[in-house]
Protein backbone atom coordinates (compact mmCIF):
# COMPACT_ATOMS: atom_id res chain seq x y z
CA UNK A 1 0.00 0.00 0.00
CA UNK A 2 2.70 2.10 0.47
CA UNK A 3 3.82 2.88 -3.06
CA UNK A 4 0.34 3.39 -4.36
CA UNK A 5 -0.07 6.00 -1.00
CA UNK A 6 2.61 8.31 -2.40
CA UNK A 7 1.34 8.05 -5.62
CA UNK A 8 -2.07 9.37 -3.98
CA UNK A 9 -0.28 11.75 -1.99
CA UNK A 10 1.58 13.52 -5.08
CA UNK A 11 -2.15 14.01 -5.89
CA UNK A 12 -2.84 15.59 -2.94
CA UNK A 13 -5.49 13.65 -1.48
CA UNK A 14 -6.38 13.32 2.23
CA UNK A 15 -6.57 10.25 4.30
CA UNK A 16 -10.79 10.99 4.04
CA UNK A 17 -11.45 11.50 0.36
CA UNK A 18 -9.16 8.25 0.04
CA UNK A 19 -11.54 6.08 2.43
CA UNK A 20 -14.44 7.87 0.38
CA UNK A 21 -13.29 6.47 -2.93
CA UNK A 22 -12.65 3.04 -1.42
CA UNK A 23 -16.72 3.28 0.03
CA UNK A 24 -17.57 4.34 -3.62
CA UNK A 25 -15.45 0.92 -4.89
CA UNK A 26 -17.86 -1.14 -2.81
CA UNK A 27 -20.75 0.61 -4.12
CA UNK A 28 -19.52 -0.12 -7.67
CA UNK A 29 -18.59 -3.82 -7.02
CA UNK A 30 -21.54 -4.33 -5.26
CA UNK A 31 -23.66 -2.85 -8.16
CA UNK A 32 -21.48 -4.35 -11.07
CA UNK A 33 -22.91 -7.97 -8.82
CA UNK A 34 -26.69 -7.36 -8.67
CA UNK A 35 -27.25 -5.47 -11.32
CA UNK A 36 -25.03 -6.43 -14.23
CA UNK A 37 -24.30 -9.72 -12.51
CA UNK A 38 -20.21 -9.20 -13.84
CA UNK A 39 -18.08 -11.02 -11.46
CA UNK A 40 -14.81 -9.67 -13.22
CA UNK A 41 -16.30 -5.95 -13.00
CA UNK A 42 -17.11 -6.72 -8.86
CA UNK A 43 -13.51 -8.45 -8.85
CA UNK A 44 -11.94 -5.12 -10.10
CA UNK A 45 -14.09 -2.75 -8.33
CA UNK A 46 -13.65 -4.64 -5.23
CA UNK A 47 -9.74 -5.33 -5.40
CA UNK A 48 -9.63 -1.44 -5.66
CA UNK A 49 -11.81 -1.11 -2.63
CA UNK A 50 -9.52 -2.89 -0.13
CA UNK A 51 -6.06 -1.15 -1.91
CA UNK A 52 -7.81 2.33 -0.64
CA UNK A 53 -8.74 0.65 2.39
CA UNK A 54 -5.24 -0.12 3.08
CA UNK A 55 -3.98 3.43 1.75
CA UNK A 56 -6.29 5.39 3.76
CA UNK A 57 -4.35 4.83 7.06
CA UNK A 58 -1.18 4.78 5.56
CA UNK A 59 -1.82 7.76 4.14
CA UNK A 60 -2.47 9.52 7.56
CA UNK A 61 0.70 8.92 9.11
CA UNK A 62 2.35 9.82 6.34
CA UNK A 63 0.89 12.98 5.85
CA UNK A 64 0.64 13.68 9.79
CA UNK A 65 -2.99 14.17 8.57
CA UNK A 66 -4.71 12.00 11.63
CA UNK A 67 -8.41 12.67 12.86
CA UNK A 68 -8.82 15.35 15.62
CA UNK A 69 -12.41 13.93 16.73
CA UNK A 70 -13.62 11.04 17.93
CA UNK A 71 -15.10 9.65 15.25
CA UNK A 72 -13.51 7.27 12.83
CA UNK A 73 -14.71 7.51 9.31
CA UNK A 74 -12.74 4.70 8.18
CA UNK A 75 -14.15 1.94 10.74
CA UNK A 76 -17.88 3.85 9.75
CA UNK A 77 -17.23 3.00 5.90
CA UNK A 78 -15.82 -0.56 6.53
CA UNK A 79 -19.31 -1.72 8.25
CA UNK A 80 -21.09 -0.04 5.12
CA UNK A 81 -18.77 -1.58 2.90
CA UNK A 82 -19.17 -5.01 4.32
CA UNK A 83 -22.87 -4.80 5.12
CA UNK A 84 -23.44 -3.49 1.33
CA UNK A 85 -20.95 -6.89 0.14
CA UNK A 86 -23.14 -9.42 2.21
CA UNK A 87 -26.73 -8.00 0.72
CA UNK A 88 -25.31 -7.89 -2.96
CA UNK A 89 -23.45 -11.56 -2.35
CA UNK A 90 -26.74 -12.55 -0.99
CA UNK A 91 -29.09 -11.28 -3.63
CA UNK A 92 -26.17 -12.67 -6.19
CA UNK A 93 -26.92 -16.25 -5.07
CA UNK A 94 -30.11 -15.95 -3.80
CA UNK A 95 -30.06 -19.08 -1.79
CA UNK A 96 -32.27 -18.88 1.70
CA UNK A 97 -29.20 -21.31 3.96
CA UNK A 98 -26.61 -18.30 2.45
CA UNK A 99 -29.15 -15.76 3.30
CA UNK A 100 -29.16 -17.45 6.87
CA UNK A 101 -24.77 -17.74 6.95
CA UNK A 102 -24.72 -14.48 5.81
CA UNK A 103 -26.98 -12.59 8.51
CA UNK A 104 -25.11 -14.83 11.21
CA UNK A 105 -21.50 -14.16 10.13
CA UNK A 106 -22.58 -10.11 9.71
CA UNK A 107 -24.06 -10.31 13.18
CA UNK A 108 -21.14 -11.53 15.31
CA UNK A 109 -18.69 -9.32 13.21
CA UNK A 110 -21.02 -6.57 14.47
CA UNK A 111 -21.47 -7.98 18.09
CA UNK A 112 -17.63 -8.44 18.20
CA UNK A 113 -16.65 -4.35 16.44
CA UNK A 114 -19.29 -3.23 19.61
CA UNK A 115 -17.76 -5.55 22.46
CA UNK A 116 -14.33 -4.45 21.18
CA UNK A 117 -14.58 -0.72 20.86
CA UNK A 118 -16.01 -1.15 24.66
CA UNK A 119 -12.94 -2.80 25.06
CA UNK A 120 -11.09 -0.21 23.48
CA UNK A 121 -12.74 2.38 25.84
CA UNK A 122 -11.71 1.05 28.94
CA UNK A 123 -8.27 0.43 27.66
CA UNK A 124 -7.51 4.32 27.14
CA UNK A 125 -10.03 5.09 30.38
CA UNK A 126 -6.55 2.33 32.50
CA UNK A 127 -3.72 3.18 30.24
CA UNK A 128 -2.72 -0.02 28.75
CA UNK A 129 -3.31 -1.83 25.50
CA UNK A 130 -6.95 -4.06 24.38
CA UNK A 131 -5.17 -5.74 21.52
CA UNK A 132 -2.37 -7.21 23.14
CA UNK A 133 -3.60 -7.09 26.81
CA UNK A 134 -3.12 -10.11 28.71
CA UNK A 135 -6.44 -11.67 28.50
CA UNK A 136 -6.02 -12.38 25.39
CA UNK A 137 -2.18 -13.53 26.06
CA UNK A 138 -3.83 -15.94 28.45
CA UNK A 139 -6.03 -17.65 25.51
CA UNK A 140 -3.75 -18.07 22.81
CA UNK A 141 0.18 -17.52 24.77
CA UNK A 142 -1.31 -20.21 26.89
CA UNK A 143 -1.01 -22.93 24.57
CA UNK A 144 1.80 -21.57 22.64
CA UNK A 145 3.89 -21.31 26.06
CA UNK A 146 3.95 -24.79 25.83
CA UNK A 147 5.75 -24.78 22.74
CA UNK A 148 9.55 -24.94 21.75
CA UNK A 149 10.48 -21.06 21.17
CA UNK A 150 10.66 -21.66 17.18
CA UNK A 151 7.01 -23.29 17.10
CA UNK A 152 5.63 -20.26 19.83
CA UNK A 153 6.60 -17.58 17.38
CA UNK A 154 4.95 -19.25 14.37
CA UNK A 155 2.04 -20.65 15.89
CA UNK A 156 0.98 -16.56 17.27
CA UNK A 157 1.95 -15.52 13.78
CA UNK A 158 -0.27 -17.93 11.82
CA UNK A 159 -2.86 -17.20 14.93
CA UNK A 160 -2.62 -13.44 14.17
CA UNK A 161 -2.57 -14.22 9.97
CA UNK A 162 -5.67 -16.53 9.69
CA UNK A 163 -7.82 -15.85 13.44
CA UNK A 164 -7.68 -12.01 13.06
CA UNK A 165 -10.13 -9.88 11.22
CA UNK A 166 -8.30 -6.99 9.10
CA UNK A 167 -8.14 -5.13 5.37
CA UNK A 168 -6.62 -8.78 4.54
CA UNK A 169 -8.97 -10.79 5.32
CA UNK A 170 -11.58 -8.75 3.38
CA UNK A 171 -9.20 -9.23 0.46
CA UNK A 172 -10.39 -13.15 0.15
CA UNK A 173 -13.81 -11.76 -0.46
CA UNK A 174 -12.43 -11.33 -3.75
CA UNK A 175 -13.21 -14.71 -4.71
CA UNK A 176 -16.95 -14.75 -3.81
CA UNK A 177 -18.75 -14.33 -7.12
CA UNK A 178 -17.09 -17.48 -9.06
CA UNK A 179 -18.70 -20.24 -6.83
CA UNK A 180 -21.47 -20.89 -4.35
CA UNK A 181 -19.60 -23.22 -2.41
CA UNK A 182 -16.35 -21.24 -2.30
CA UNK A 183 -18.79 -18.44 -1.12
CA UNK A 184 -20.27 -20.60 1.52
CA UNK A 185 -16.78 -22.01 2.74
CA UNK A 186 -15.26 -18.14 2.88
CA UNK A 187 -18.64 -16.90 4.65
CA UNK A 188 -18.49 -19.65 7.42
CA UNK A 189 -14.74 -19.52 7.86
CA UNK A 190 -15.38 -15.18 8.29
CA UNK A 191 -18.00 -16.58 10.82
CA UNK A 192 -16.07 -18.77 12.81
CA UNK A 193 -13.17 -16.42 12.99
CA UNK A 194 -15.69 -13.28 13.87
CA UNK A 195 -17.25 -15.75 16.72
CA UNK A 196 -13.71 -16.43 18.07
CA UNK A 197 -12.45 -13.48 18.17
CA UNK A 198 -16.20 -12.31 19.46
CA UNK A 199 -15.76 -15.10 22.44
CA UNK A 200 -12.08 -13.51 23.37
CA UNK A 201 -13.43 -9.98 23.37
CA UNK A 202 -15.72 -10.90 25.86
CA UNK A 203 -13.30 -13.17 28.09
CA UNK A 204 -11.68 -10.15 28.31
CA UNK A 205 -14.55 -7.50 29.51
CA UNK A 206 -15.79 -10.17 31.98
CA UNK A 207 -11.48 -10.62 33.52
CA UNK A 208 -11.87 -6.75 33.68
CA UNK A 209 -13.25 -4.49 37.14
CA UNK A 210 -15.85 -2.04 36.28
């Protein structure tokens, strides 16, 4: 993302109008899927969606250009842009059981973004870090602390790679036009992962004192 954010900054766009332009991607992929029912067009559309997505913050520290209020345009965006990709996905395929996945998987993403800006909240409120407190160190270092130093480092790396939700794993969505059961394995494995990561969250709200 890096190159391509210089390139955007020679143009002199802000960190903002970039996350706009990756919301207006979705809007095109999405439409290029129910409308014109062009998987390429949704492929392109899309791939640009998430390189924005990844630019937008990038872009920020580069350009010293970070938000002054509280509210985060680019988190706002990525729950339109994901809620927008599950409805046109859904009317794509318009099977009822994908219909069903796809509410499911949406809802514990959602669940799990609420639980963990609470999270997030409390972690300024006591001065120390949500993502990386030891709650979580306690789930997944607990089982890794078992391991020979070697294995420790790339089991939390693959943890952190494939049980994490970010800009990457979005990127896979990629693939969901060009077949129902590819769709159906990428929707429950976003699922599982938001549900994990849902269940950690709220290990670590109930470890915490009020």
């Amino acid at each position: 993302a890096y190159p391509f954010s210089l390139i955007l900054n020679k143009l002199n766009l802000n960190p903002n109008q970039v996350t706009v332009a990756s919301l207006v991607f979705t809007i095109l992929a999405c439409t290029s899927l129910i409308y014109l029912t062009a998987p390429l067009l949704f492929t392109l559309f899309w791939g640009l969606a998430i390189l924005f997505d990844f630019c937008d913050g990038t872009l920020a520290r580069m350009t010293g250009k970070m938000r002054k209020s509280a509210f985060r345009i680019d988190h706002f965006t990525d729950l339109i842009k994901l809620f927008l990709l599950f409805v046109s996905v859904g009317f794509y395929f318009n099977q009822t059981y994908l219909w069903v996945l796809l509410i499911t998987a949406l809802f514990c993403y959602l669940l799990f973004g609420i639980l963990q800006q609470e999270l997030d909240n409390y972690s300024k409120s006591h001065k120390f870090s949500s993502r990386g407190s030891p709650s979580r160190k306690s789930i997944v270092g607990s089982f890794a602390a078992n391991l020979p130093s070697f294995l420790e480092k790339i089991f939390i790396s693959m943890f952190s790679i494939f049980f994490t939700i970010n800009g990457h794993t979005l990127l896979v969505f990629i693939f969901l036009p060009y077949s129902l059961s590819l769709t159906f394995t990428l929707l429950v494995y976003f699922g599982l992962v938001s549900l994990l990561n849902l269940c950690i969250v709220i290990y670590k709200l109930k470890n915490l004192p009020r």
